[in-house]
C-alpha atoms as a PDB file:
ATOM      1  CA  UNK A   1    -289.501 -51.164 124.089  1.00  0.00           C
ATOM      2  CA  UNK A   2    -286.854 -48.047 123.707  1.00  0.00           C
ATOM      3  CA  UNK A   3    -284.387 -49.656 122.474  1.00  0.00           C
ATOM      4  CA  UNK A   4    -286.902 -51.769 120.288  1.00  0.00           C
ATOM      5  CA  UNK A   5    -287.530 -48.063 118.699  1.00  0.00           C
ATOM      6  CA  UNK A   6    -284.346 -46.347 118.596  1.00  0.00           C
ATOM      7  CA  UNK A   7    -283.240 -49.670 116.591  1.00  0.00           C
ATOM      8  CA  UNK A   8    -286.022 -48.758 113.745  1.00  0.00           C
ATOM      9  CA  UNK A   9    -284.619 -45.101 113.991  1.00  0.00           C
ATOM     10  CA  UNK A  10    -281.493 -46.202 113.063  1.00  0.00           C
ATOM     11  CA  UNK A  11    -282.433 -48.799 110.901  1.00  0.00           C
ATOM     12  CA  UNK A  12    -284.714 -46.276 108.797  1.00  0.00           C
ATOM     13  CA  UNK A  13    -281.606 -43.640 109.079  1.00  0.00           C
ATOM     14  CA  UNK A  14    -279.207 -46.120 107.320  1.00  0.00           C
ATOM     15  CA  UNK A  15    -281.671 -47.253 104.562  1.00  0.00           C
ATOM     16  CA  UNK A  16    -282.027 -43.081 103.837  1.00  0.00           C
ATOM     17  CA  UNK A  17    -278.268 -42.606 104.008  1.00  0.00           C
ATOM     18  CA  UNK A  18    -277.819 -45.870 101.487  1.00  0.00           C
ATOM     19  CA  UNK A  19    -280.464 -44.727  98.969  1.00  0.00           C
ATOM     20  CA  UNK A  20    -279.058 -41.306  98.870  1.00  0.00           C
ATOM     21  CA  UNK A  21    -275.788 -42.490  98.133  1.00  0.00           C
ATOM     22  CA  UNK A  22    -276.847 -44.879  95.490  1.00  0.00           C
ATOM     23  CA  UNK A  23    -278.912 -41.952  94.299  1.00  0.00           C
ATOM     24  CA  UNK A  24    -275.393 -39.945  94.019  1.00  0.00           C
ATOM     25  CA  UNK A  25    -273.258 -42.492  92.427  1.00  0.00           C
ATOM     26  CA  UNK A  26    -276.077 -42.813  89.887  1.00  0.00           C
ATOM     27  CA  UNK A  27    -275.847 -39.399  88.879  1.00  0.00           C
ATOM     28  CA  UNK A  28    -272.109 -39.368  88.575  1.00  0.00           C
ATOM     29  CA  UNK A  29    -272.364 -42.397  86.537  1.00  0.00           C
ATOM     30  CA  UNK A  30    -275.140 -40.289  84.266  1.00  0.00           C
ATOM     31  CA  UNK A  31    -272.304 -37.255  84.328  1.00  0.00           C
ATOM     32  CA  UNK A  32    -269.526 -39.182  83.377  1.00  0.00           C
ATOM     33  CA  UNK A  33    -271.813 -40.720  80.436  1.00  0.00           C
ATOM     34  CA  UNK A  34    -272.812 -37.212  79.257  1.00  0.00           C
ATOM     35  CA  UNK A  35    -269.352 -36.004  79.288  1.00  0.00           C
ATOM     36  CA  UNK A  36    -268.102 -39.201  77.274  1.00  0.00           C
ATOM     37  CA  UNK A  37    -270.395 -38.854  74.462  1.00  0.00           C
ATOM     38  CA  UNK A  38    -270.038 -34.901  74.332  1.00  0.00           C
ATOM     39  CA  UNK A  39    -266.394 -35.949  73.804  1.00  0.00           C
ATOM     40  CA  UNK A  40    -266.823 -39.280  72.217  1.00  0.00           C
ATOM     41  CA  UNK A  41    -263.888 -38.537  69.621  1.00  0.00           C
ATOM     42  CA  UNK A  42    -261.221 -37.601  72.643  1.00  0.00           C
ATOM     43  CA  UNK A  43    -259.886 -41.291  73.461  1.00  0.00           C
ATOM     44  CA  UNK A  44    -258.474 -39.700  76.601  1.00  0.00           C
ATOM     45  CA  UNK A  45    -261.880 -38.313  78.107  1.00  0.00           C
ATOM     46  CA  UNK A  46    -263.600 -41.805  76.870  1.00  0.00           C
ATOM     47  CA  UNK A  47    -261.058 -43.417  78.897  1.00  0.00           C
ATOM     48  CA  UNK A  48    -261.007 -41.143  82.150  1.00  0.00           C
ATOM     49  CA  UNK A  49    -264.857 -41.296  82.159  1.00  0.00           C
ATOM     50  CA  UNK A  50    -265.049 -45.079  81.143  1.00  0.00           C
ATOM     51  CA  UNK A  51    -262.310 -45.597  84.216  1.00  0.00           C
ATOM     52  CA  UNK A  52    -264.474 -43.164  86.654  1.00  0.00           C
ATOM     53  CA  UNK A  53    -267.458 -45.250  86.085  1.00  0.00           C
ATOM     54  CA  UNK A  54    -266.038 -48.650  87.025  1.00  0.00           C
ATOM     55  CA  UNK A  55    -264.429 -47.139  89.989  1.00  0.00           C
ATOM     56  CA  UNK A  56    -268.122 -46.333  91.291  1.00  0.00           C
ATOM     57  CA  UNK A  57    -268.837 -49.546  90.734  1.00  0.00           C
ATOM     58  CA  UNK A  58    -271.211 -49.096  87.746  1.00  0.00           C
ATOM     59  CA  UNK A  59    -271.148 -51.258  84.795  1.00  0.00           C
ATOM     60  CA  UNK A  60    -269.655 -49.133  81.801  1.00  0.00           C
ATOM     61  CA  UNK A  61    -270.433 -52.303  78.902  1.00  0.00           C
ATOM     62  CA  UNK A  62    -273.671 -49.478  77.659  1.00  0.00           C
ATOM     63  CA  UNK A  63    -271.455 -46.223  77.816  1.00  0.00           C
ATOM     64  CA  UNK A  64    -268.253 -48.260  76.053  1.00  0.00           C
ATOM     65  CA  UNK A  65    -270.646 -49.649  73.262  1.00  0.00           C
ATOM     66  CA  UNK A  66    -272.344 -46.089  72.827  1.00  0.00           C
ATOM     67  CA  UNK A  67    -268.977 -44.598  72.332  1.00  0.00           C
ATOM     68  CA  UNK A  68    -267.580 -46.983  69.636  1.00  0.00           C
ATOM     69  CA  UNK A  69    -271.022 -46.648  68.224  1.00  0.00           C
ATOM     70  CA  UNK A  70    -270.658 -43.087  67.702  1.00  0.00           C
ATOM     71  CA  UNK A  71    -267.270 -43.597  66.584  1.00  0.00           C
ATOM     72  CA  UNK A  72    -267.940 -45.454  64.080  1.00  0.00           C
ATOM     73  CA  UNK A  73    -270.861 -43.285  62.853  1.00  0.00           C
ATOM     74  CA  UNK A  74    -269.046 -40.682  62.578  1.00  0.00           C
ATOM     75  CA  UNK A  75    -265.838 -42.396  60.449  1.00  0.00           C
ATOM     76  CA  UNK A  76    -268.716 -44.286  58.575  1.00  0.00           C
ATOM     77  CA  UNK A  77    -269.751 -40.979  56.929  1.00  0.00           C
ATOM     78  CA  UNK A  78    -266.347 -39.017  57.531  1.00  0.00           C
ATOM     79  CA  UNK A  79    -265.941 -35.748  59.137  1.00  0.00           C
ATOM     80  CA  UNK A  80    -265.864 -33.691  56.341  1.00  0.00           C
ATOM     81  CA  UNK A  81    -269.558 -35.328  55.177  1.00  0.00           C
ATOM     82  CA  UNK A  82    -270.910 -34.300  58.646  1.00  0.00           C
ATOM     83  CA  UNK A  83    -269.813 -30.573  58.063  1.00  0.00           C
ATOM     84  CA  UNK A  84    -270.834 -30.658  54.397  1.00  0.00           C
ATOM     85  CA  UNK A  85    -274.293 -31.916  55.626  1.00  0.00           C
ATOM     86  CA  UNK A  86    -274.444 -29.617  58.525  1.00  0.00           C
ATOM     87  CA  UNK A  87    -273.740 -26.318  55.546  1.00  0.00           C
ATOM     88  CA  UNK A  88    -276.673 -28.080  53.576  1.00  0.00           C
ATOM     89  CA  UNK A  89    -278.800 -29.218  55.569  1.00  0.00           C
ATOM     90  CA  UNK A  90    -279.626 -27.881  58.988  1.00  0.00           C
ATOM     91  CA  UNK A  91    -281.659 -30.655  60.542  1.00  0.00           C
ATOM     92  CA  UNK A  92    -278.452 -32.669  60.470  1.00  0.00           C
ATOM     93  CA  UNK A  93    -277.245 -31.529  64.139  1.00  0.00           C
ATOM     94  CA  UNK A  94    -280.371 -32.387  65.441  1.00  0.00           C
ATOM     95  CA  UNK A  95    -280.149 -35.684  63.985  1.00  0.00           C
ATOM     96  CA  UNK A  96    -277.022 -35.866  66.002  1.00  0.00           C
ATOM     97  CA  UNK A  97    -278.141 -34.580  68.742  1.00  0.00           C
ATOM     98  CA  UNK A  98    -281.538 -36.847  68.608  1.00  0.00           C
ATOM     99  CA  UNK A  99    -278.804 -40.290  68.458  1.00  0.00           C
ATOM    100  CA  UNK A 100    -277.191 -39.426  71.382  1.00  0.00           C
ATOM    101  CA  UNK A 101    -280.579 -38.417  72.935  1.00  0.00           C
ATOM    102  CA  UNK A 102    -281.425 -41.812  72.429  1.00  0.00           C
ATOM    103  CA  UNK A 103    -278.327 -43.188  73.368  1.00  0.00           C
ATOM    104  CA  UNK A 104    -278.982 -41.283  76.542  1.00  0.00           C
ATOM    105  CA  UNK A 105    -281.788 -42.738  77.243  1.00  0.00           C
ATOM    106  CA  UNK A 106    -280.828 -46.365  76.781  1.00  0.00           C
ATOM    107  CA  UNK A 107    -279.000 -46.084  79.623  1.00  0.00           C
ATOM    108  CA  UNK A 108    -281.155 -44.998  82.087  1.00  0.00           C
END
């Protein structure tokens, strides 16, 4: 009957130390898709955090597709439209900021 119980203990203890390190790894994976898209136009910081994610073991197909995404956005219109728009018109950041909101929240 003790051992019956100290079995459960430990069984209970492993399922708590499993879902808090899935738990962790997801919130890396959600750090190392913030810092991508803050940096979507550094190739090198794409690639670090698009690296770090598979070597969690998370799939990184959503934070590879959001970054070419905002890639091409942003040639699509140019650089030099985005600040000309952002002088004119000052909604325009939060437009950006509102895409990669959504982006965001794709993921998760």
């Amino acid at each position: 009957m003790i051992k019956k119980i100290q079995k459960k203990k430990k069984a209970s203890y492993t399922l708590k130390k499993s879902l808090f390190f899935h738990c962790r790894i997801l919130a890396a994976a959600r750090k190392a898709y913030r810092v991508a898209l803050q940096n979507f136009n550094n190739a090198r910081i794409t690639c670090g955090c698009v690296a770090f994610t598979e070597m969690i073991g998370v799939d990184s197909t959503c934070l590879r597709v959001d970054i070419q995404s905002a890639n091409r956005i942003l040639t699509h219109g140019g650089w030099e439209t985005l600040v000309e728009k952002d002088s004119r018109n000052e909604s325009a950041p939060q437009d950006a900021i509102g895409l990669f909101n959504c982006f965001e929240r794709a993921i998760c």
